[in-house]
Protein backbone atom coordinates (compact mmCIF):
# COMPACT_ATOMS: atom_id res chain seq x y z
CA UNK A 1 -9.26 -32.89 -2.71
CA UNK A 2 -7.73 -29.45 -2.84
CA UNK A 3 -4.30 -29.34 -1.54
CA UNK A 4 -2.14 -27.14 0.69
CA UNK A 5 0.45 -24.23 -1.54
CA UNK A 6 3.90 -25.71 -0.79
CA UNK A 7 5.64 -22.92 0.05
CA UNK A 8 9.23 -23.86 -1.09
CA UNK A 9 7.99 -25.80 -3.67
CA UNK A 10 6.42 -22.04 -5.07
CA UNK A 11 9.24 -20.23 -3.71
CA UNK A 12 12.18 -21.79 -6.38
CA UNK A 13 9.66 -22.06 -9.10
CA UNK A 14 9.58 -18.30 -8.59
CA UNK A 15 12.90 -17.65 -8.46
CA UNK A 16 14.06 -19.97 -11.02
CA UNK A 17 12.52 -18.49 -13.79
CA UNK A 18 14.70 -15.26 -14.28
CA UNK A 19 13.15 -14.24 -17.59
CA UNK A 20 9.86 -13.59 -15.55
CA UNK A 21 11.45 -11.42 -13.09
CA UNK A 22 13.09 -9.58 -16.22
CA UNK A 23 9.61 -8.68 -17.30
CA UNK A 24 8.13 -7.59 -14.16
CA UNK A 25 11.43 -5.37 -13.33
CA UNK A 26 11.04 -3.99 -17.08
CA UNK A 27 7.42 -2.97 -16.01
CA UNK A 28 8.54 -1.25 -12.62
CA UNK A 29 10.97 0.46 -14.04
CA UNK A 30 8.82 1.89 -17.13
CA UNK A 31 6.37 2.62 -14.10
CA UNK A 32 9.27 5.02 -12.42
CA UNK A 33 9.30 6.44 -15.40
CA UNK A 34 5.78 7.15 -15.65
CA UNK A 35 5.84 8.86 -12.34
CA UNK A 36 9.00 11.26 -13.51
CA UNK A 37 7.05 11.98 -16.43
CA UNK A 38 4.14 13.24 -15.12
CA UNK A 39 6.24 14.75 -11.75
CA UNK A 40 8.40 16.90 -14.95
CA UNK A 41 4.28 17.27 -16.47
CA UNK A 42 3.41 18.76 -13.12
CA UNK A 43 6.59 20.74 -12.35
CA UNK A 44 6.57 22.05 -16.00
CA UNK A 45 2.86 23.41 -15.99
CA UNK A 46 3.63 25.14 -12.86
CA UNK A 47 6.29 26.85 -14.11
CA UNK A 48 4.71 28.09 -17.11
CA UNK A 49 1.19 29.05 -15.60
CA UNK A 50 2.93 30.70 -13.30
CA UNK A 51 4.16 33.01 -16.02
CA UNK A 52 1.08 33.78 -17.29
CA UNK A 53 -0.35 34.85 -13.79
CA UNK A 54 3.17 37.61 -13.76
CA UNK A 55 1.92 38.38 -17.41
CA UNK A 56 -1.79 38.69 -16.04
CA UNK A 57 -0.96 40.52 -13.09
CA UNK A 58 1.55 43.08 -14.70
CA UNK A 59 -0.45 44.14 -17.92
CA UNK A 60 -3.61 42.40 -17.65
CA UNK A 61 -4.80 43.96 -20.80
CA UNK A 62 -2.09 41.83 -22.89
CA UNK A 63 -4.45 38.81 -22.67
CA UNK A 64 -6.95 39.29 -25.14
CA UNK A 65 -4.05 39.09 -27.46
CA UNK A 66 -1.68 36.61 -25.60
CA UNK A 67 -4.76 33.95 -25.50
CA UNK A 68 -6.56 33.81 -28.37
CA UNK A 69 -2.66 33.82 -30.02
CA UNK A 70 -1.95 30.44 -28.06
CA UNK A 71 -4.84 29.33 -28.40
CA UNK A 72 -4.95 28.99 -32.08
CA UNK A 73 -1.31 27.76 -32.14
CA UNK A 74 -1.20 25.01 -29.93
CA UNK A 75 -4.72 24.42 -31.73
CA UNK A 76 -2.61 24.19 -35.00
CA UNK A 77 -0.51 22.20 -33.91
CA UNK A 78 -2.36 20.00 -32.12
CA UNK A 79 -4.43 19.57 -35.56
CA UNK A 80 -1.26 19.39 -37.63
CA UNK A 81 1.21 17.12 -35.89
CA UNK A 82 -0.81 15.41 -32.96
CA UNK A 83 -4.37 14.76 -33.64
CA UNK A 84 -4.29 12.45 -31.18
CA UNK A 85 -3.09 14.69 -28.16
CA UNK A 86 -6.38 16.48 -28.27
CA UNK A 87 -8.55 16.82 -25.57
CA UNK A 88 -8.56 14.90 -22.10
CA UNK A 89 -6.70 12.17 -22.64
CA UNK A 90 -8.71 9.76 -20.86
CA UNK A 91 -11.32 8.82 -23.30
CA UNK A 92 -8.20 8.22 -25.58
CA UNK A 93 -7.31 5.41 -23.43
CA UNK A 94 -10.41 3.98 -22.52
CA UNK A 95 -10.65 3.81 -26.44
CA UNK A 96 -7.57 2.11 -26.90
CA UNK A 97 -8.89 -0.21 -24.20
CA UNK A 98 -11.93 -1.12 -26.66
CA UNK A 99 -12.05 -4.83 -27.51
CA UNK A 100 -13.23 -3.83 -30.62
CA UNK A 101 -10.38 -1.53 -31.68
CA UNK A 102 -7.46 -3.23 -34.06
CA UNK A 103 -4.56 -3.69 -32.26
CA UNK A 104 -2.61 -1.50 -35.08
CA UNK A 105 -4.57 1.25 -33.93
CA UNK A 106 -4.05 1.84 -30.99
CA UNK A 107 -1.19 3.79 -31.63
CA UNK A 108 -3.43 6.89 -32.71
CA UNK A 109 -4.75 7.02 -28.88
CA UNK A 110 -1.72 6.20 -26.60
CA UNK A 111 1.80 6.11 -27.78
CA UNK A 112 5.64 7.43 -26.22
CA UNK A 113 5.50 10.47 -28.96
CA UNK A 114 1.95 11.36 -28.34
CA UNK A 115 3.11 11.59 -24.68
CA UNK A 116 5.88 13.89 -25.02
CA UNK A 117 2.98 16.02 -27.39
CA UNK A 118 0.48 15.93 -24.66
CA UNK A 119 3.23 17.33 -22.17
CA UNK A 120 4.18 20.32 -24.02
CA UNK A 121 1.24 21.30 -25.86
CA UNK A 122 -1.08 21.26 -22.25
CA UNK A 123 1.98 23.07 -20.94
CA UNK A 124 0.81 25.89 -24.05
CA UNK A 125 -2.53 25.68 -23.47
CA UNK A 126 -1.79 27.00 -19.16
CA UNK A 127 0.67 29.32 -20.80
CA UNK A 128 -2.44 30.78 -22.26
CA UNK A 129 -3.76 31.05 -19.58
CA UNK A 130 -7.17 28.78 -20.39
CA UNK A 131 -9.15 26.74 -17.99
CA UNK A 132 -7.77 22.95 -17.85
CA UNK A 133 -6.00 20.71 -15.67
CA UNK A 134 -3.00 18.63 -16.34
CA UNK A 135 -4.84 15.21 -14.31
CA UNK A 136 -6.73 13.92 -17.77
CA UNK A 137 -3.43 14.40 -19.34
CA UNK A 138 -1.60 12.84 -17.18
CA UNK A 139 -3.66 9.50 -17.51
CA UNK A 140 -2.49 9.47 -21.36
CA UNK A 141 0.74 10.42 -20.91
CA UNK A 142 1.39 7.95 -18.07
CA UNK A 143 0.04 5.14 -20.45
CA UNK A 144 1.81 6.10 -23.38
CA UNK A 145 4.86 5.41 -21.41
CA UNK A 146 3.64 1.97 -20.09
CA UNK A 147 2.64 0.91 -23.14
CA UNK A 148 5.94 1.54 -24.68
CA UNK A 149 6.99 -1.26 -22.58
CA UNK A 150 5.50 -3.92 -24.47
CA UNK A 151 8.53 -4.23 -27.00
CA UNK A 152 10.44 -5.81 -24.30
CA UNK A 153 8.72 -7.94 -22.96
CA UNK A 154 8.99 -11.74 -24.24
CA UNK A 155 5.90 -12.86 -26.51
CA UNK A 156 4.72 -15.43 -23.48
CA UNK A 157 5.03 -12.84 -20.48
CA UNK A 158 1.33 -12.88 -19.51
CA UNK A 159 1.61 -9.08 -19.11
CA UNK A 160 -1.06 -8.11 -22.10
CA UNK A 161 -1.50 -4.31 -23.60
CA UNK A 162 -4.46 -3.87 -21.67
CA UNK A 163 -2.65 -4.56 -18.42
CA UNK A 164 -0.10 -2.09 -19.20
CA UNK A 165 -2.76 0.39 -20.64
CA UNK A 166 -4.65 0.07 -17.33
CA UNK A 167 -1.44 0.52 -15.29
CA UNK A 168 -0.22 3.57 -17.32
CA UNK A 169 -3.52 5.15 -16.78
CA UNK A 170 -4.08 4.81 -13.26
CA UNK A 171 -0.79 5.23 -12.15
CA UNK A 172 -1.24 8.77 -13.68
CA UNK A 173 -3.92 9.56 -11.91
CA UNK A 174 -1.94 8.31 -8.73
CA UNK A 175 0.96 10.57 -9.71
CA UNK A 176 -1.23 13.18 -10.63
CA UNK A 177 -3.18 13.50 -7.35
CA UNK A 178 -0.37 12.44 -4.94
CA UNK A 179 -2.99 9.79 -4.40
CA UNK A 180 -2.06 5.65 -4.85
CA UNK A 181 -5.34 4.48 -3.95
CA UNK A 182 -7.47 6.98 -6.14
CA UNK A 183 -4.99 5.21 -9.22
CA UNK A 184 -5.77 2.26 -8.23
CA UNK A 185 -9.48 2.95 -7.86
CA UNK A 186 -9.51 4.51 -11.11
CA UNK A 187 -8.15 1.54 -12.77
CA UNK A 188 -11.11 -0.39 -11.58
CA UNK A 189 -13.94 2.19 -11.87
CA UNK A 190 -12.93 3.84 -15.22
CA UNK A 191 -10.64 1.93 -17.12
CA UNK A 192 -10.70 -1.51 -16.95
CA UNK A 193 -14.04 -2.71 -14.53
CA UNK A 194 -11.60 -5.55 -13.52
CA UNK A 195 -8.05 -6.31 -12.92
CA UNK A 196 -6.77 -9.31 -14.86
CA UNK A 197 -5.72 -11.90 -11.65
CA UNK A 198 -2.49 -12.64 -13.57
CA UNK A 199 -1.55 -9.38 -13.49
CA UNK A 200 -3.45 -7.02 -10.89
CA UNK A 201 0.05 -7.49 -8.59
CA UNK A 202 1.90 -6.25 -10.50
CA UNK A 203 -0.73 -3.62 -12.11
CA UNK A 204 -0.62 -2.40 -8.65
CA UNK A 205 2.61 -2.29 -7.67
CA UNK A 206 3.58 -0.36 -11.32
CA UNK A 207 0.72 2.10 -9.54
CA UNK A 208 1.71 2.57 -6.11
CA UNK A 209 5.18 3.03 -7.62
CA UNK A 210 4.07 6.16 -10.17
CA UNK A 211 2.31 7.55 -6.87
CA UNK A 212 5.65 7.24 -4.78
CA UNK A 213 7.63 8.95 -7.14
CA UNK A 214 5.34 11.95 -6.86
CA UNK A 215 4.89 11.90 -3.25
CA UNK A 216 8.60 12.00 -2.71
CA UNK A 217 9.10 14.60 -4.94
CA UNK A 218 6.60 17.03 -3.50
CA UNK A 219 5.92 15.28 -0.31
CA UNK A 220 2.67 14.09 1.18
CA UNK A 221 0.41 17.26 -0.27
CA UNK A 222 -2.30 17.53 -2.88
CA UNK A 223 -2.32 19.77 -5.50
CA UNK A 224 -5.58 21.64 -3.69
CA UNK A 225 -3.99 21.84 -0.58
CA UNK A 226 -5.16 20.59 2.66
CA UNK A 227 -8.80 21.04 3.57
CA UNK A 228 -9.77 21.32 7.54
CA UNK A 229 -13.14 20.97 8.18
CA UNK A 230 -14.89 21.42 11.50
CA UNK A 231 -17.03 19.19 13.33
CA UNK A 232 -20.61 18.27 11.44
CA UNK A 233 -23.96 17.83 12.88
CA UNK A 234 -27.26 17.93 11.81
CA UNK A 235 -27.10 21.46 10.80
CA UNK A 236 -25.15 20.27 7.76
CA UNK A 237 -27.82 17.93 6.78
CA UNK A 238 -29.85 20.49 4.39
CA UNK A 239 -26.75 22.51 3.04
CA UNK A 240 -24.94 19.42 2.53
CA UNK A 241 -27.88 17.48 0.51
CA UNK A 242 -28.32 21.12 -1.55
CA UNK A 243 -24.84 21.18 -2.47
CA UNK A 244 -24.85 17.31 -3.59
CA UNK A 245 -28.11 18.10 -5.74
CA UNK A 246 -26.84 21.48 -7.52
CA UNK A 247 -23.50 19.35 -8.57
CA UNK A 248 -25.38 16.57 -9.78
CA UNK A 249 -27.71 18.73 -11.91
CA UNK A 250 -25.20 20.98 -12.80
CA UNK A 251 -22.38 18.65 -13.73
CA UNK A 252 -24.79 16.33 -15.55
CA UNK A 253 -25.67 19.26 -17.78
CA UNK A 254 -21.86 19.95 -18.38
CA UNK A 255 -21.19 16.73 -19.06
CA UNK A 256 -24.08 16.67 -21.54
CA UNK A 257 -23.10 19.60 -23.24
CA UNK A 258 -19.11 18.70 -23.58
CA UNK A 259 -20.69 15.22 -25.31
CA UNK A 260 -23.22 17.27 -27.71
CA UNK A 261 -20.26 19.56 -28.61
CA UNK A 262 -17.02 17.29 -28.74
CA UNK A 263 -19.02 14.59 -30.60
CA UNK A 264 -20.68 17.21 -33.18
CA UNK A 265 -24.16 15.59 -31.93
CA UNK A 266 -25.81 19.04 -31.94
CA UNK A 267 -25.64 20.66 -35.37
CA UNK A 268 -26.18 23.85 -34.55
CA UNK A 269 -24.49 26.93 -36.49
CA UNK A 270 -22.29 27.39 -34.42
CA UNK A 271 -21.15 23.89 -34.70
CA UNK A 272 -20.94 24.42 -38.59
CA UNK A 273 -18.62 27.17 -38.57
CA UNK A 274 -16.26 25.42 -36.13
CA UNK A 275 -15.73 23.13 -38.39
CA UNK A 276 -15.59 24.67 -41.43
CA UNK A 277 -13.22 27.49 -39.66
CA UNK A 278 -11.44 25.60 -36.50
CA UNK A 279 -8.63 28.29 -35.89
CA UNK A 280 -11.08 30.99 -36.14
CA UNK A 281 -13.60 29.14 -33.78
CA UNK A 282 -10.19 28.55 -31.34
CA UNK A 283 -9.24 32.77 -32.04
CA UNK A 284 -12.71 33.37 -31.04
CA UNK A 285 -13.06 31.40 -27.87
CA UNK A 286 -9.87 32.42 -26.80
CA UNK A 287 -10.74 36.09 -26.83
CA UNK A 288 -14.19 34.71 -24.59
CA UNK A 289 -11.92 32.74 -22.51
CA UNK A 290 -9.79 36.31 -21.77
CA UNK A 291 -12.61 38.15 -21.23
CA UNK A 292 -14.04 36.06 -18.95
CA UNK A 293 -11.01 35.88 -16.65
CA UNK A 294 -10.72 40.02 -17.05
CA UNK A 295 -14.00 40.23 -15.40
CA UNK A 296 -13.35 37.12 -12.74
CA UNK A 297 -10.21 38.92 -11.53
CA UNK A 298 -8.05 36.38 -13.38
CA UNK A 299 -10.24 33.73 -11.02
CA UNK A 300 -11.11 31.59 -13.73
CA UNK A 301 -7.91 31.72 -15.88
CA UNK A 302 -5.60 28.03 -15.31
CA UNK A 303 -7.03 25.04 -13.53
CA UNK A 304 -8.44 26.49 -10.93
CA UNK A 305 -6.54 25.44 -7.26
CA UNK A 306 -5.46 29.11 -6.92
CA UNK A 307 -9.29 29.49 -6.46
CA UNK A 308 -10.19 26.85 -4.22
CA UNK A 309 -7.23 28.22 -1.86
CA UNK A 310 -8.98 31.89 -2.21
CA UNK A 311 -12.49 30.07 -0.82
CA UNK A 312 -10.89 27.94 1.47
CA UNK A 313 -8.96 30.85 3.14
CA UNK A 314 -12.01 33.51 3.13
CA UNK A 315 -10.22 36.26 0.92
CA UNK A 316 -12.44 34.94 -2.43
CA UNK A 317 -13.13 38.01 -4.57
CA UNK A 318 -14.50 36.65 -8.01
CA UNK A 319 -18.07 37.58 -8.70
CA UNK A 320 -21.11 35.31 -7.31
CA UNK A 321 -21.53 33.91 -11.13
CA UNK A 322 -17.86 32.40 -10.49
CA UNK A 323 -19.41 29.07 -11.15
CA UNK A 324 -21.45 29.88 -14.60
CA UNK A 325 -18.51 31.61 -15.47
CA UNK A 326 -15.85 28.95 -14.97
CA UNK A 327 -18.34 26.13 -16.23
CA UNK A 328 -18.40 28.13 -20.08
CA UNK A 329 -14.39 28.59 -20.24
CA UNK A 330 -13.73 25.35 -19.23
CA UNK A 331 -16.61 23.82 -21.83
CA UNK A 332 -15.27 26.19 -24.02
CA UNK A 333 -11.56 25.43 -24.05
CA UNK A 334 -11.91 22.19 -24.95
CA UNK A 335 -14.52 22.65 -27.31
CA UNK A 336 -11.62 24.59 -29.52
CA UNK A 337 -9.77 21.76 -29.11
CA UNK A 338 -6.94 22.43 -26.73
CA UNK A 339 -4.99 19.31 -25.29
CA UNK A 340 -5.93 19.48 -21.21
CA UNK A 341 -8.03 18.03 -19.17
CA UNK A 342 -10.94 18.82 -16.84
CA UNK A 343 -10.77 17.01 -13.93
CA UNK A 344 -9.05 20.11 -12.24
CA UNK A 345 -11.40 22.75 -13.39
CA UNK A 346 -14.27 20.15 -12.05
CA UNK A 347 -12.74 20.61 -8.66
CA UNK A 348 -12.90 24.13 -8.66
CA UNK A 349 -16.02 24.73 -10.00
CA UNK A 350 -17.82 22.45 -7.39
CA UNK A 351 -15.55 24.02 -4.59
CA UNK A 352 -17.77 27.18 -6.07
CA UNK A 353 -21.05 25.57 -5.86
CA UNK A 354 -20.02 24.57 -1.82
CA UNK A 355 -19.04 28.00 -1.35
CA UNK A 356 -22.08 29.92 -2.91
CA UNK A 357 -24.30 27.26 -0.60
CA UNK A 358 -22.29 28.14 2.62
CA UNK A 359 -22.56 32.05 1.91
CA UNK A 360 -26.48 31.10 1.58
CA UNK A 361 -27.20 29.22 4.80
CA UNK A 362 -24.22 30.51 7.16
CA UNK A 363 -22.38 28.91 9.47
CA UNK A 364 -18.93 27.94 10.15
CA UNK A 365 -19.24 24.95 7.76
CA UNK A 366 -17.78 26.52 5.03
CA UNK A 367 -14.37 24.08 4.22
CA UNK A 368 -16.99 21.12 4.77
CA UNK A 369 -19.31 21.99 1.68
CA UNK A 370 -16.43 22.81 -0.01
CA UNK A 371 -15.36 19.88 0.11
CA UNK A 372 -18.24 18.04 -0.34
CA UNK A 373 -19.16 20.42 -3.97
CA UNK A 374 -15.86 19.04 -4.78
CA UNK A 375 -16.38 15.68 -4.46
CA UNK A 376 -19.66 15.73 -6.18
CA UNK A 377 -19.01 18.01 -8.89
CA UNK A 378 -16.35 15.70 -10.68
CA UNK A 379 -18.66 12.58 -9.84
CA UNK A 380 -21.01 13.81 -11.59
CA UNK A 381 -18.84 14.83 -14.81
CA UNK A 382 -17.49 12.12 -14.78
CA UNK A 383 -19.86 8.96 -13.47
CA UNK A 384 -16.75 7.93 -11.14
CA UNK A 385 -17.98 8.43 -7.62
CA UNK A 386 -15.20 6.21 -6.11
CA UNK A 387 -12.42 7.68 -7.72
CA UNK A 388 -13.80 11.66 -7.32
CA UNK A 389 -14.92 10.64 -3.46
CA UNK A 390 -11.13 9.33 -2.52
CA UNK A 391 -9.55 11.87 -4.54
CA UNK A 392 -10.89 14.48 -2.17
CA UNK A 393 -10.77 12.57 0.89
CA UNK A 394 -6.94 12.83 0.45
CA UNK A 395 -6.96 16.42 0.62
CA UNK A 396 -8.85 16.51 4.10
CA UNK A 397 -7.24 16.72 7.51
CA UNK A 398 -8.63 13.40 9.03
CA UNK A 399 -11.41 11.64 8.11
CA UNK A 400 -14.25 13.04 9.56
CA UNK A 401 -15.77 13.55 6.37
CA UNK A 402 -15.36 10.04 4.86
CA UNK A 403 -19.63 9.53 5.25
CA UNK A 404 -20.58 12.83 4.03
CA UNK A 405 -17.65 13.47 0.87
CA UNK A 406 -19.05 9.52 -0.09
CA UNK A 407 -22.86 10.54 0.41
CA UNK A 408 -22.30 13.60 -1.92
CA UNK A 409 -20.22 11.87 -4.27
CA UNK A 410 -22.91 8.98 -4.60
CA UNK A 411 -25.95 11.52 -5.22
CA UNK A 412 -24.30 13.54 -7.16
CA UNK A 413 -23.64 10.88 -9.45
CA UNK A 414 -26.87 9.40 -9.12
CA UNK A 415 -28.32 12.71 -10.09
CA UNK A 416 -25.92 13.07 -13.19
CA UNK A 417 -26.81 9.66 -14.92
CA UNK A 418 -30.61 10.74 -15.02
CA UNK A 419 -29.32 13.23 -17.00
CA UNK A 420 -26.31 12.11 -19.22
CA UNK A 421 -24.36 9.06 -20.10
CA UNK A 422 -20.94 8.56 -18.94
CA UNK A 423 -18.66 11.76 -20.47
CA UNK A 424 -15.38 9.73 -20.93
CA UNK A 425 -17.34 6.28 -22.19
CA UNK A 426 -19.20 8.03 -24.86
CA UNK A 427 -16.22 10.16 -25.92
CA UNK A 428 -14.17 7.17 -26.61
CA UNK A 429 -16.56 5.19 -28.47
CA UNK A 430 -17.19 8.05 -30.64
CA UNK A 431 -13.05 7.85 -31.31
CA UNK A 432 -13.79 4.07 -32.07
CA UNK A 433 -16.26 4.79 -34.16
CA UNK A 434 -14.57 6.82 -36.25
CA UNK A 435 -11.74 4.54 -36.62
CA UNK A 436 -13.54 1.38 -37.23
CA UNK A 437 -15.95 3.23 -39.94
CA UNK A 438 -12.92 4.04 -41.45
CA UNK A 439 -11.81 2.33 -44.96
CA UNK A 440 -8.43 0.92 -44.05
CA UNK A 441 -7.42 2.35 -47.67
CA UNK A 442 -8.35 6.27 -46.52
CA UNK A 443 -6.21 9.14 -46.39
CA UNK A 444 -4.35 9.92 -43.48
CA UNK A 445 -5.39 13.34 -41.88
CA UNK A 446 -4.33 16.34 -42.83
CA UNK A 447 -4.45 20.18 -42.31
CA UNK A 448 -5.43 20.71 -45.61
CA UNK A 449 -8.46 18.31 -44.98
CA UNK A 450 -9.46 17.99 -41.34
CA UNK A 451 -12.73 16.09 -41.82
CA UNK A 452 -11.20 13.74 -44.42
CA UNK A 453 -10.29 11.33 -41.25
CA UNK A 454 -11.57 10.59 -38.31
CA UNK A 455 -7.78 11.73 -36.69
CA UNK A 456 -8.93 15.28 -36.53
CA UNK A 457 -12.56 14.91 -35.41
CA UNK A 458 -10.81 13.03 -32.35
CA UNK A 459 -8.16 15.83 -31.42
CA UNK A 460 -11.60 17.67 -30.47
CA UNK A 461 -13.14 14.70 -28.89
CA UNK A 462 -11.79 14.85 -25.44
């Protein structure tokens, strides 16, 4: 027979074992940390983004030097010092995650210095003015930090690496986004596909933690803003299942293409010469990248929120091909190699897709498809429907739009794996790959040789 939890009984074992409340206040604490990581991540890619917009806006000319210039040096460096800083971030942790990665590895994926890299060098790459976001990053930089807990915690803790990983990871997102329960979504969707029951409490808490550290900071707002939509009926039925059909074609195409590109799956020439000439390729698609955001009106330049403010509020000016156009800067920025991530860009390019639907059928329901091209855009780059449907629902006023932002992001998604596999998953079992193919005895990377390791095919691989 199953008996009753003695309360008391549980209550001094728990408080008599002091070395296990050591361990989970060493985790909180590393989780505060997290969260003023990425809240210094966030405050420091405002700042300098917001010098390249006074740059832009006084002698808007200046870019197609300023960008390609950046480009290729934080490309450089990137290649140089930080192979592992490149790209997203994300599939860098789900790879560390990997069962089948050696333990001594996983220091090429996640790690303290690789952290403090990812910061500054994403910080370069919105200095530049190119299209990424600083969410992706924040995911590896947040479990970089948590990871660097381990050392002190006591052999028989019960708090594993892939607890910590899976903490440090979501609790960026949650930090990121001003959004706990997208973090702890994440963690579960993306990341881990379970919470260990020894641990998920605490996994949790380290989350909600991260997130409170950025909500205090910059108080209960998102980084798009606050969405007000008006009421929906069945008028909305047909725009709303066109714009949830466009994303998931469209953003199962992108995600195609960033796999064929970052993974050097399509050996095209184009492909060749990247890699026999990678800061030429990053010169080159820096000068695009300018040009691009010269004709957009500086629309596509940055991650993109400036944007989704300009369609939310009516006063959007970029060209009707906003959306093609933002789609190949953002592809093409990370195809050179830049550290940043995408989730941001993702936003703004579905908030495009909602908008050019809306200016198609009419109406008033213009913040609702918005929304909604939001929502299914990034569920369809990235497979995550959960995690892209609350991430949005945090930026509405209310929740009027719980059915329809969960409807899009569902279809979307639906739509997207017809047409890919899942971005981040494959991404990070090409990094495996590469590592586990490797002869333990091989050279470690170098400028001088970047395809003589796997370490520089992965700074592109994200």
């Amino acid at each position: 027979m199953h008996r009753e939890p003695d309360f008391l009984q549980n209550l001094r074992s728990e408080l008599s074992n002091g070395r296990v409340w050591l361990d989970r206040a060493i985790v909180l604490a590393y989780a505060v940390l997290a969260g003023l990581l990425v809240v210094g991540f966030t405050l420091l890619s405002d700042w300098t983004f917001g010098h390249f917009e006074v740059l832009f806006h006084r002698f808007s000319w200046a870019v197609l030097l300023w960008t390609p210039a950046i480009t290729v040096g934080v490309v450089w460096a990137t290649r140089r010092f930080f192979p592992g800083a490149g790209g997203s971030g994300i599939p860098h942790v789900i790879a560390a995650l990997d069962p089948h990665l050696p333990a001594a590895e996983r220091s090429r994926f996640v790690s303290l210095p690789l952290s403090i890299a990812k910061i500054g060098l994403s910080s370069l790459g919105l200095l530049a003015g190119l299209s990424i976001g600083r969410e992706g990053p924040s995911v590896q930089v947040a479990a970089g930090v948590m990871q660097h807990a381990q050392r002190w915690l006591r052999p028989g803790s019960g708090i594993t690496a892939h607890a910590l990983l899976v903490a440090g990871g979501a609790a960026g997102i949650a930090a990121a986004f001003n959004a706990p329960l997208a973090g702890v979504v994440f963690a579960i969707e993306e990341l881990s596909r379970k919470l260990e029951s020894r641990s998920s409490g605490l996994i949790i808490t380290a989350i909600v933690l991260a997130g409170l550290v950025a909500v205090s900071t910059f108080g209960n707002v998102t980084y798009f803003g606050v969405i007000k939509v008006p009421h929906l009926g069945w008028d909305a039925l047909a725009p709303g299942l066109v714009v949830a059909l466009v994303c998931g074609g469209l953003g199962g195409l992108f995600a195609r293409l960033m796999t064929a590109s970052l993974t050097g799956s399509s050996p095209d020439r184009i492909s060749r010469w990247r890699s026999r000439h990678p800061y030429r390729f990053a010169a080159a698609g820096g000068l695009v990248i300018a040009i691009i955001g010269l004709v957009t009106g500086g629309a596509t330049f940055g991650a993109g929120s400036h944007a989704v403010h300009d369609m939310l509020e009516g006063d959007f000016n970029a060209p009707a091909f906003y959306v093609t156009l933002k789609l190949v800067a953002t592809w093409l920025t990370a195809w050179c190699g830049v550290p940043g991530g995408i989730f941001a860009p993702s936003l703004s390019i579905g908030a495009g897709i909602g908008h050019n639907v809306a200016a198609v059928f009419g109406g008033d329901i213009t913040p609702a498809l918005i929304a909604m091209g939001m929502a299914g855009f990034l569920a369809a780059v990235t497979q995550a429907p959960l995690t892209s449907f609350i991430i949005v629902m945090e930026m509405v006023d209310g929740h009027a739009m719980v059915l329809s932002l969960m409807s899009a992001a569902m279809l979307a998604s639906l739509v997207s794996r017809m047409l890919c596999r899942p971005l981040y998953e494959t991404l990070a079992e090409h990094m495996v790959r590469l590592v586990t193919a490797q002869p333990t005895d091989a050279p470690k990377p170098s400028a001088e040789h970047p395809t003589s390791a796997p370490a520089t095919n992965r700074s592109t691989a994200a």
